[in-house]
Protein backbone atom coordinates (compact mmCIF):
# COMPACT_ATOMS: atom_id res chain seq x y z
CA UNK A 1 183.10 57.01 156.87
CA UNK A 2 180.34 54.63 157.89
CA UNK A 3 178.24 53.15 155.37
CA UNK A 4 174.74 54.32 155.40
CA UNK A 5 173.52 50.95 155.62
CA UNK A 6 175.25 50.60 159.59
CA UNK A 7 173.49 53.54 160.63
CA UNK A 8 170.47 51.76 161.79
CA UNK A 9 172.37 49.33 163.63
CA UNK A 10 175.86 50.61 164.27
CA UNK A 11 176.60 54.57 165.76
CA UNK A 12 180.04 53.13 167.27
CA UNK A 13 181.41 55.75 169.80
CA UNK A 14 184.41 53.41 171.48
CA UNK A 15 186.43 50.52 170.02
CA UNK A 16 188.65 48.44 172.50
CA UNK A 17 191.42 47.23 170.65
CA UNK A 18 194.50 45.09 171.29
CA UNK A 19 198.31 46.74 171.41
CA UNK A 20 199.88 47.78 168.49
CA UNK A 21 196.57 46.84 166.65
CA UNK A 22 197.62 49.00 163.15
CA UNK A 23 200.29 47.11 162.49
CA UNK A 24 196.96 44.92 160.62
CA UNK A 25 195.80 46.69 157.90
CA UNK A 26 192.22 45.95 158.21
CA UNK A 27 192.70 46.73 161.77
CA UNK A 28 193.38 50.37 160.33
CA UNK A 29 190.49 50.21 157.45
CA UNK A 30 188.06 49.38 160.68
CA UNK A 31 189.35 52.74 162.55
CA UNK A 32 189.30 54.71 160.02
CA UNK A 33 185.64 53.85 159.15
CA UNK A 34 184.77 55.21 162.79
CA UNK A 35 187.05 57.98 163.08
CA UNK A 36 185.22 59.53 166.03
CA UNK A 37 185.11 56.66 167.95
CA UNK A 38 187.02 57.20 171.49
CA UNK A 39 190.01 54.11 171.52
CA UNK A 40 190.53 52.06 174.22
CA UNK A 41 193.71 49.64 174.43
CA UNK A 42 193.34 46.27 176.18
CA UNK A 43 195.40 43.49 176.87
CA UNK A 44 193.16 41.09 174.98
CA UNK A 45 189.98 40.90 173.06
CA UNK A 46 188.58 38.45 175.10
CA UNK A 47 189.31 40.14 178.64
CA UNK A 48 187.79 43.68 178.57
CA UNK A 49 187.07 44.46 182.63
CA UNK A 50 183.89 46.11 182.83
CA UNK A 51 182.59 45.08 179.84
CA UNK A 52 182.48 40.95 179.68
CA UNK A 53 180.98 39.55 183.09
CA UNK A 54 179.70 42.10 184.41
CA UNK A 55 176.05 41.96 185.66
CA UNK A 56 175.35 45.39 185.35
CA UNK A 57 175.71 45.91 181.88
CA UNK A 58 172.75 44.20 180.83
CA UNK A 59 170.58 47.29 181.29
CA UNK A 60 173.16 48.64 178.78
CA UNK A 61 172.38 45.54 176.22
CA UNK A 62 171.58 46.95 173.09
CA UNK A 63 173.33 50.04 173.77
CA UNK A 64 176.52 48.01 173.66
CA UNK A 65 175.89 46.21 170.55
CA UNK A 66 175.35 49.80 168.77
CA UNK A 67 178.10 51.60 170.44
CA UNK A 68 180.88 49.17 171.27
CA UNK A 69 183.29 47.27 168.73
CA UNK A 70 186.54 45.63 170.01
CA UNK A 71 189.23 44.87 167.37
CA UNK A 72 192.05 41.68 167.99
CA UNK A 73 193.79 38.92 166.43
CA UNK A 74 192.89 35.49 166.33
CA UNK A 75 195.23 33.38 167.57
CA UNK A 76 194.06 29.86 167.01
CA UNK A 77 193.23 29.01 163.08
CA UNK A 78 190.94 25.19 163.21
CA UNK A 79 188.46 23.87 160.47
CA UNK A 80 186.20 22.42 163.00
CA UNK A 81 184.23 18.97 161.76
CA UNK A 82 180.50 19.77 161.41
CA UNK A 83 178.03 17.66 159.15
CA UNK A 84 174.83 19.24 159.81
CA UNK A 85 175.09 22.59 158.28
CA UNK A 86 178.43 22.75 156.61
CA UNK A 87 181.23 20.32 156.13
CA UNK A 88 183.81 22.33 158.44
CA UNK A 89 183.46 25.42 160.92
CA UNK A 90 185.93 27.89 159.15
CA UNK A 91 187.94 30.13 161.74
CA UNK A 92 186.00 32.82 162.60
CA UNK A 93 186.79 36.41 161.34
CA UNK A 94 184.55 37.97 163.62
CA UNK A 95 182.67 37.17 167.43
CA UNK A 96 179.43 38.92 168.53
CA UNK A 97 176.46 40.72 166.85
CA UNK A 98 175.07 44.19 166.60
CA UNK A 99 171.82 42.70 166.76
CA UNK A 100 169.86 41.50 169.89
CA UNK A 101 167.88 38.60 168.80
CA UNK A 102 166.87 37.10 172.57
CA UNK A 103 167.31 33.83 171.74
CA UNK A 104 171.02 33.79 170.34
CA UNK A 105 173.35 31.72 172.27
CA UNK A 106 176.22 33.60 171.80
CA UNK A 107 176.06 35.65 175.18
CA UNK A 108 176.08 32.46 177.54
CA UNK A 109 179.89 32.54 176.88
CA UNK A 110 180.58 36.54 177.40
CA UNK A 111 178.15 37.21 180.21
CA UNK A 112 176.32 40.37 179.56
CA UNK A 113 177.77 42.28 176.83
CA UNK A 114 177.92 40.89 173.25
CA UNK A 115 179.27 43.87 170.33
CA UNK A 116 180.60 42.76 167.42
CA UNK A 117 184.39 42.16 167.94
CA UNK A 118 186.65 42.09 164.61
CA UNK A 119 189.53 39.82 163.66
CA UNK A 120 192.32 41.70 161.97
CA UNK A 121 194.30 39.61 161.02
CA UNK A 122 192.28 38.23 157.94
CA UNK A 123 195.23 37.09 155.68
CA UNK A 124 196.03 34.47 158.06
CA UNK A 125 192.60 33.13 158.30
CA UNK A 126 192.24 33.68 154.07
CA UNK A 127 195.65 31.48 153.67
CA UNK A 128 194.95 28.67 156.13
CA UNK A 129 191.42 28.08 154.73
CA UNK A 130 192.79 27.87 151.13
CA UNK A 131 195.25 25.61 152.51
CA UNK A 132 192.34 23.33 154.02
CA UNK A 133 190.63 23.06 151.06
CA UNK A 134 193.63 21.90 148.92
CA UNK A 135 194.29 19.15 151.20
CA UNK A 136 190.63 18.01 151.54
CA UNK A 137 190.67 17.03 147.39
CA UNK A 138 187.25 16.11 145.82
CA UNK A 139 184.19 15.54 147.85
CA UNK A 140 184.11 11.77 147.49
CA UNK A 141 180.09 11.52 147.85
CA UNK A 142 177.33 13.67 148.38
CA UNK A 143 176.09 14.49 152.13
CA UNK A 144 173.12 17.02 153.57
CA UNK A 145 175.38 19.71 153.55
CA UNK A 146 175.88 19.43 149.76
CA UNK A 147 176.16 17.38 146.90
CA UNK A 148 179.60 18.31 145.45
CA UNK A 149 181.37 20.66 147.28
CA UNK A 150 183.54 20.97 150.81
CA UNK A 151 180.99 23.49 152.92
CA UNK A 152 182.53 25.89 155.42
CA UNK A 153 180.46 27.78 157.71
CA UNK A 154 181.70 31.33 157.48
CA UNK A 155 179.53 33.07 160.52
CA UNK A 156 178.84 30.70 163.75
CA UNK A 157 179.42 33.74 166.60
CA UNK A 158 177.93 36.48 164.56
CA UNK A 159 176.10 37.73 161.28
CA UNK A 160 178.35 38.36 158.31
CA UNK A 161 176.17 40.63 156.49
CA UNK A 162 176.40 42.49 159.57
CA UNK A 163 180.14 41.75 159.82
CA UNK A 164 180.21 43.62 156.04
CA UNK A 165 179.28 47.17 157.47
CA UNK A 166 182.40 47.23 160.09
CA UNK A 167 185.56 45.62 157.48
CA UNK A 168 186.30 44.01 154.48
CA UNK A 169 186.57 40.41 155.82
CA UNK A 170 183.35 38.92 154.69
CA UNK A 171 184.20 40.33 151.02
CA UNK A 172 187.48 38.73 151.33
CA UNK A 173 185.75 35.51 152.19
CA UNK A 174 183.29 35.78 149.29
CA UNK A 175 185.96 36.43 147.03
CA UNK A 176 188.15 33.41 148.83
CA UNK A 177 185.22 30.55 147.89
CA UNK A 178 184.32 32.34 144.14
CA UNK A 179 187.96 31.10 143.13
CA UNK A 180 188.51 27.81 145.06
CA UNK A 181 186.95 24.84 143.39
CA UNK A 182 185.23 22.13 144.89
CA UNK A 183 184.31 24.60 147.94
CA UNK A 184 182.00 26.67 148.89
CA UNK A 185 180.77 29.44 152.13
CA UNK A 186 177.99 29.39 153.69
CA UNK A 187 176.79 32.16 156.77
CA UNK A 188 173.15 32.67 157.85
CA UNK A 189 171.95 36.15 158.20
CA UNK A 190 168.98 38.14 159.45
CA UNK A 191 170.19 41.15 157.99
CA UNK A 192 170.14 42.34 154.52
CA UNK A 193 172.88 44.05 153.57
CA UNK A 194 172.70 44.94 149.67
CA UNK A 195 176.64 46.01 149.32
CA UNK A 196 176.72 42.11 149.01
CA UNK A 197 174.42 42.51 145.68
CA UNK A 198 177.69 44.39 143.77
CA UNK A 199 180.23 41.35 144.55
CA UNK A 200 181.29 38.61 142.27
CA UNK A 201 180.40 35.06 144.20
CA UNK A 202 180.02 32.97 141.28
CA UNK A 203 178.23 30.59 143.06
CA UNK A 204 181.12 30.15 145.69
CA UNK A 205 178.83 31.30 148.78
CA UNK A 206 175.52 29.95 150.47
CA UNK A 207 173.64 32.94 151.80
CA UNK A 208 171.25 30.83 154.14
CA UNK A 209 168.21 33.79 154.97
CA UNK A 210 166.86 32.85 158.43
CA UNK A 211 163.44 33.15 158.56
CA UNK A 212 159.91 32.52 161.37
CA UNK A 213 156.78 33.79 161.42
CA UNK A 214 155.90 37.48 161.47
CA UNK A 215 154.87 38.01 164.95
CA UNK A 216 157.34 35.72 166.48
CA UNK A 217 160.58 37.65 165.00
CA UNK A 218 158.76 41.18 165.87
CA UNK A 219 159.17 39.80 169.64
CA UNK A 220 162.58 37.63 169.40
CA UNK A 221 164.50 39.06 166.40
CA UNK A 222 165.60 42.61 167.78
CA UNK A 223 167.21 45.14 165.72
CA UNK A 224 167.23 42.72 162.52
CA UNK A 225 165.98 43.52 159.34
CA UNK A 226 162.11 42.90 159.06
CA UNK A 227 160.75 39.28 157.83
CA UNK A 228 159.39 40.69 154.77
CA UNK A 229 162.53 42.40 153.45
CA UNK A 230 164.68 39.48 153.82
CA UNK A 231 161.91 37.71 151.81
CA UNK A 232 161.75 39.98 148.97
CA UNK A 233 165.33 40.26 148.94
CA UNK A 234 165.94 36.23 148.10
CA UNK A 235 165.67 36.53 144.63
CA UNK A 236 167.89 39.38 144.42
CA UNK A 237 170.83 37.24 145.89
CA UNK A 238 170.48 34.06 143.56
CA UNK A 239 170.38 36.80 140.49
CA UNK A 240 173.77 38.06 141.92
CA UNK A 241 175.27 34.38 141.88
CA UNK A 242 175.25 33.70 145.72
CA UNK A 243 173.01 30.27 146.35
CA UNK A 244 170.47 31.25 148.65
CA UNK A 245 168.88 28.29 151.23
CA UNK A 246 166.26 29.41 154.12
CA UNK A 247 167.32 28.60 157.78
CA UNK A 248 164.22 27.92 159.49
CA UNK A 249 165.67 28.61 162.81
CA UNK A 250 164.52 29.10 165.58
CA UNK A 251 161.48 27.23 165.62
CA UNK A 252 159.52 28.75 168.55
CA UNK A 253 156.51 26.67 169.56
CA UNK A 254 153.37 28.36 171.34
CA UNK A 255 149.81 27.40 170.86
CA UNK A 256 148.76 28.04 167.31
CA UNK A 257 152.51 27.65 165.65
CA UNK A 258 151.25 25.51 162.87
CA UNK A 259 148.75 28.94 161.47
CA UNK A 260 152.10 31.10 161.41
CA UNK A 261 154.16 28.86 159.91
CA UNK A 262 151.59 28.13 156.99
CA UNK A 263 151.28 31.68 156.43
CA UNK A 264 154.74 31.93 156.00
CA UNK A 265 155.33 28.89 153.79
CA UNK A 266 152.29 30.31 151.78
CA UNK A 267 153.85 33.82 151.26
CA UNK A 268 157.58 32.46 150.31
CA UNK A 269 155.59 29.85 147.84
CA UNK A 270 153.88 33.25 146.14
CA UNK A 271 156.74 35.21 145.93
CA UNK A 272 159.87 33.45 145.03
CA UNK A 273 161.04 33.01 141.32
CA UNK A 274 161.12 30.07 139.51
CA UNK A 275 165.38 30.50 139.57
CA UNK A 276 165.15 30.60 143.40
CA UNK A 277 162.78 27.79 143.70
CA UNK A 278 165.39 25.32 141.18
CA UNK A 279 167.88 25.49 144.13
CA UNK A 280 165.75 26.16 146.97
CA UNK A 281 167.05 24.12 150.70
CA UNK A 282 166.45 24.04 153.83
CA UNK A 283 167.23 23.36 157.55
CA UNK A 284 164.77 23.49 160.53
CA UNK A 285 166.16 24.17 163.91
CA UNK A 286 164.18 23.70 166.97
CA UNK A 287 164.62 26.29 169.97
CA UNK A 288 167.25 25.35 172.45
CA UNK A 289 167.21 27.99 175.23
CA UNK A 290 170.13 27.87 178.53
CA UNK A 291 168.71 29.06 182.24
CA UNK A 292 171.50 31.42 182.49
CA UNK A 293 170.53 33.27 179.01
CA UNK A 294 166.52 33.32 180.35
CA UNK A 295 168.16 35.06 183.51
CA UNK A 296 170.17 38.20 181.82
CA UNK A 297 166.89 38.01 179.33
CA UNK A 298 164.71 38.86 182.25
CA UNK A 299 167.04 42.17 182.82
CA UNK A 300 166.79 43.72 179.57
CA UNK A 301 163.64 41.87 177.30
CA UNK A 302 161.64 39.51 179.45
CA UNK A 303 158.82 40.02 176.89
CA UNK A 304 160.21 37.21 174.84
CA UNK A 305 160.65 34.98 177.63
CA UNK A 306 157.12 34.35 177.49
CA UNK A 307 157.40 32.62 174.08
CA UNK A 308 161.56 31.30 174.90
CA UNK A 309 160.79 29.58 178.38
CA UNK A 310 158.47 27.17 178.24
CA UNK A 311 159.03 24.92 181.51
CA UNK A 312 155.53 22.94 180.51
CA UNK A 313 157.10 22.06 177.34
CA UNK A 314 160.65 21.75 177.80
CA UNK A 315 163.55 19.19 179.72
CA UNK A 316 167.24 19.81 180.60
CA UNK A 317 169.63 19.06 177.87
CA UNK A 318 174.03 18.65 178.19
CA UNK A 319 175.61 20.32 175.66
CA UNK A 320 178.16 18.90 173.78
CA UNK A 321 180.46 21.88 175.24
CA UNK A 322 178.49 20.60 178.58
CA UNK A 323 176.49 23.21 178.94
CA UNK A 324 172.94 22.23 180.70
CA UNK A 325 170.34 23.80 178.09
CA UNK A 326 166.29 23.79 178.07
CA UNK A 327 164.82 22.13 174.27
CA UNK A 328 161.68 20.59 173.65
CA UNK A 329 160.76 17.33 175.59
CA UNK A 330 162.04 14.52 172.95
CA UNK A 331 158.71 12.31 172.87
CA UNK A 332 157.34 15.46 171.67
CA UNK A 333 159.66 17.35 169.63
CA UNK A 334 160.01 14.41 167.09
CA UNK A 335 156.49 14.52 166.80
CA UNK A 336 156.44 18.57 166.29
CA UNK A 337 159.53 18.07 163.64
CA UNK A 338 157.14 15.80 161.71
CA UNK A 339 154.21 17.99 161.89
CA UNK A 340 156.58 21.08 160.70
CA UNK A 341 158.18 19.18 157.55
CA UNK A 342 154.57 18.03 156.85
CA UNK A 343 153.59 21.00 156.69
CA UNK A 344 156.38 22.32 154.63
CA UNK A 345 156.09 19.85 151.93
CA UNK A 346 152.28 20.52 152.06
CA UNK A 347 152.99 24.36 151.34
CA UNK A 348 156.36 24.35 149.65
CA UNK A 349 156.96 21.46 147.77
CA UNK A 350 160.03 23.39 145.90
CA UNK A 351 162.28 23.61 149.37
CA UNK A 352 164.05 20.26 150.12
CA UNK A 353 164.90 19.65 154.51
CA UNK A 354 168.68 19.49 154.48
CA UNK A 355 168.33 18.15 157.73
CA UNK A 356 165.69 19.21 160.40
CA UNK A 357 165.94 18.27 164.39
């Protein structure tokens, strides 16, 4: 049965799925959560003709990302080196998004169609991270990512409180980091999912709420849950024992940014608890858009290009994976970083920058 908190986002009618998929048993939990949903076998997860690459679908967009969920197995288990956000990449139990924010980067790599797509085979990903963490041994000194314990970023191609409507994984993960010492998760999320609420974390997961300005995530953040409930829902996670941080990410400039923001800071300086405020982090992320992304934008939300493509404002950048993306010119964006942890230290002293660029 689907949960009533996926019907909003998730009405899946057809899940492409790999052979013999049930031999996984969360494979099975996932199909039997969408028992009406029309099954399609394909060779692999990550080759689904018609679906991936293909131009046409991006009139179909969000109706993917509601409708479509592909099940498979991944194959290749690495604890990537980070240092900005988390310690490690953990391997990723999940790819995609059922939401449609415009400025996610995901798509650039699936061309067109982006639903959430499941990885079944969880124990393998649950054993090889507890495995990684035993042979890492004590944090020998503090970094930005965190003063005592090993961080592993549970979520980079998706949303895991999103992820928590279709399986079990995320729980599994949560439940992974409550019992391993000297560790800890860490996902971002736009969507507030309250199952979360009734786990156990003990303080073993970093639930990092993004967050922007009102009228900037009414344009960019599609199909997420509204700024204001993920705000008044903050609290309610670092009661449960999850550590909550705010991901300040995108940062979207336009003329008057620095009003927005201050409203923001303002409202999250009123409302938070004392509790929340004690452990209260940060990181600030400045928009990096990709020419390719502002080109299937243009088919299905060009609305939000006006505020993502900024050629007055912005110069090529390589990737690392050598990409060619758009960010802010660098004379200027150092001096807009400034300006933005100015003005967060101005308005809330409590949150301490991680790391902001």
């Amino acid at each position: 049965m689907v949960l009533p908190a996926a019907q909003r986002v998730l009405a899946v009618r057809r899940i492409y799925h790999e052979p013999d998929i049930e031999r996984w048993p969360r494979a099975r939990q996932v199909l039997e959560r969408f028992p009406d949903a029309e099954r399609v076998e394909v060779p692999s997860h990550q080759s689904i003709p018609g679906l991936y690459g293909n131009a046409g679908q991006v009139e179909d967009w969000v109706r993917n990302k509601r409708e479509v969920l592909v099940l498979g197995e991944k194959r290749s288990l690495a604890a990537r080196p980070n240092g900005r956000s988390a310690d490690f990449i953990a391997p990723s139990t999940s790819n995609g998004c059922a939401m449609a924010c415009s400025y996610c980067y995901v798509p650039r790599r699936k061309g067109y169609a982006n639903p959430v797509t499941v990885f079944v085979n969880i124990e393998k990903v649950l054993g090889y991270l507890e495995r990684h963490v035993g042979r890492q041994g004590p944090k020998p000194e503090p970094n930005q990512c965190d003063p005592v314990d090993w961080v592993y970023d549970l979520g980079e191609n998706g949303d895991c409180s999103v992820d928590a409507l279709v399986s079990d994984n995320v729980r599994d993960l949560v439940d992974l980091f409550a019992r391993l010492p000297g560790a800890k998760g860490s996902f971002a999320t736009k969507f507030v999912n309250r199952d979360l609420l009734g786990w156990d974390p003990r303080g073993g997961t970093r639930v990092r709420f993004s967050l922007m300005p009102r009228e900037t995530s009414r344009r960019l953040d599609l199909r997420t849950t509204p700024i204001d409930e993920r705000i008044a829902a903050i609290d309610d996670f670092v009661e449960a024992g999850y550590e909550v941080h705010l991901n300040f990410s995108p940062v979207v400039l336009h003329e008057g940014w620095q009003a927005e923001w201050t409203e923001l800071f303002r409202q999250l300086d009123d409302v938070l608890s004392p509790a929340t405020k004690q452990q209260l982090a940060c990181e600030v992320i400045m928009l990096t858009h990709n020419a390719a992304l502002h080109e299937v934008n243009l088919g299905w939300h060009p609305r939000g290009e006006e505020l993502l493509w900024r050629p007055d404002l912005q110069e090529e950048k390589r990737s690392h994976s050598g990409q060619v993306n758009v960010r802010y010119r660098a004379a200027w964006k150092a001096r807009w970083v400034q300006q933005f942890t100015d003005l967060l230290a101005a308005e809330l002293p409590s949150c301490r920058v991680r790391y902001a660029f």
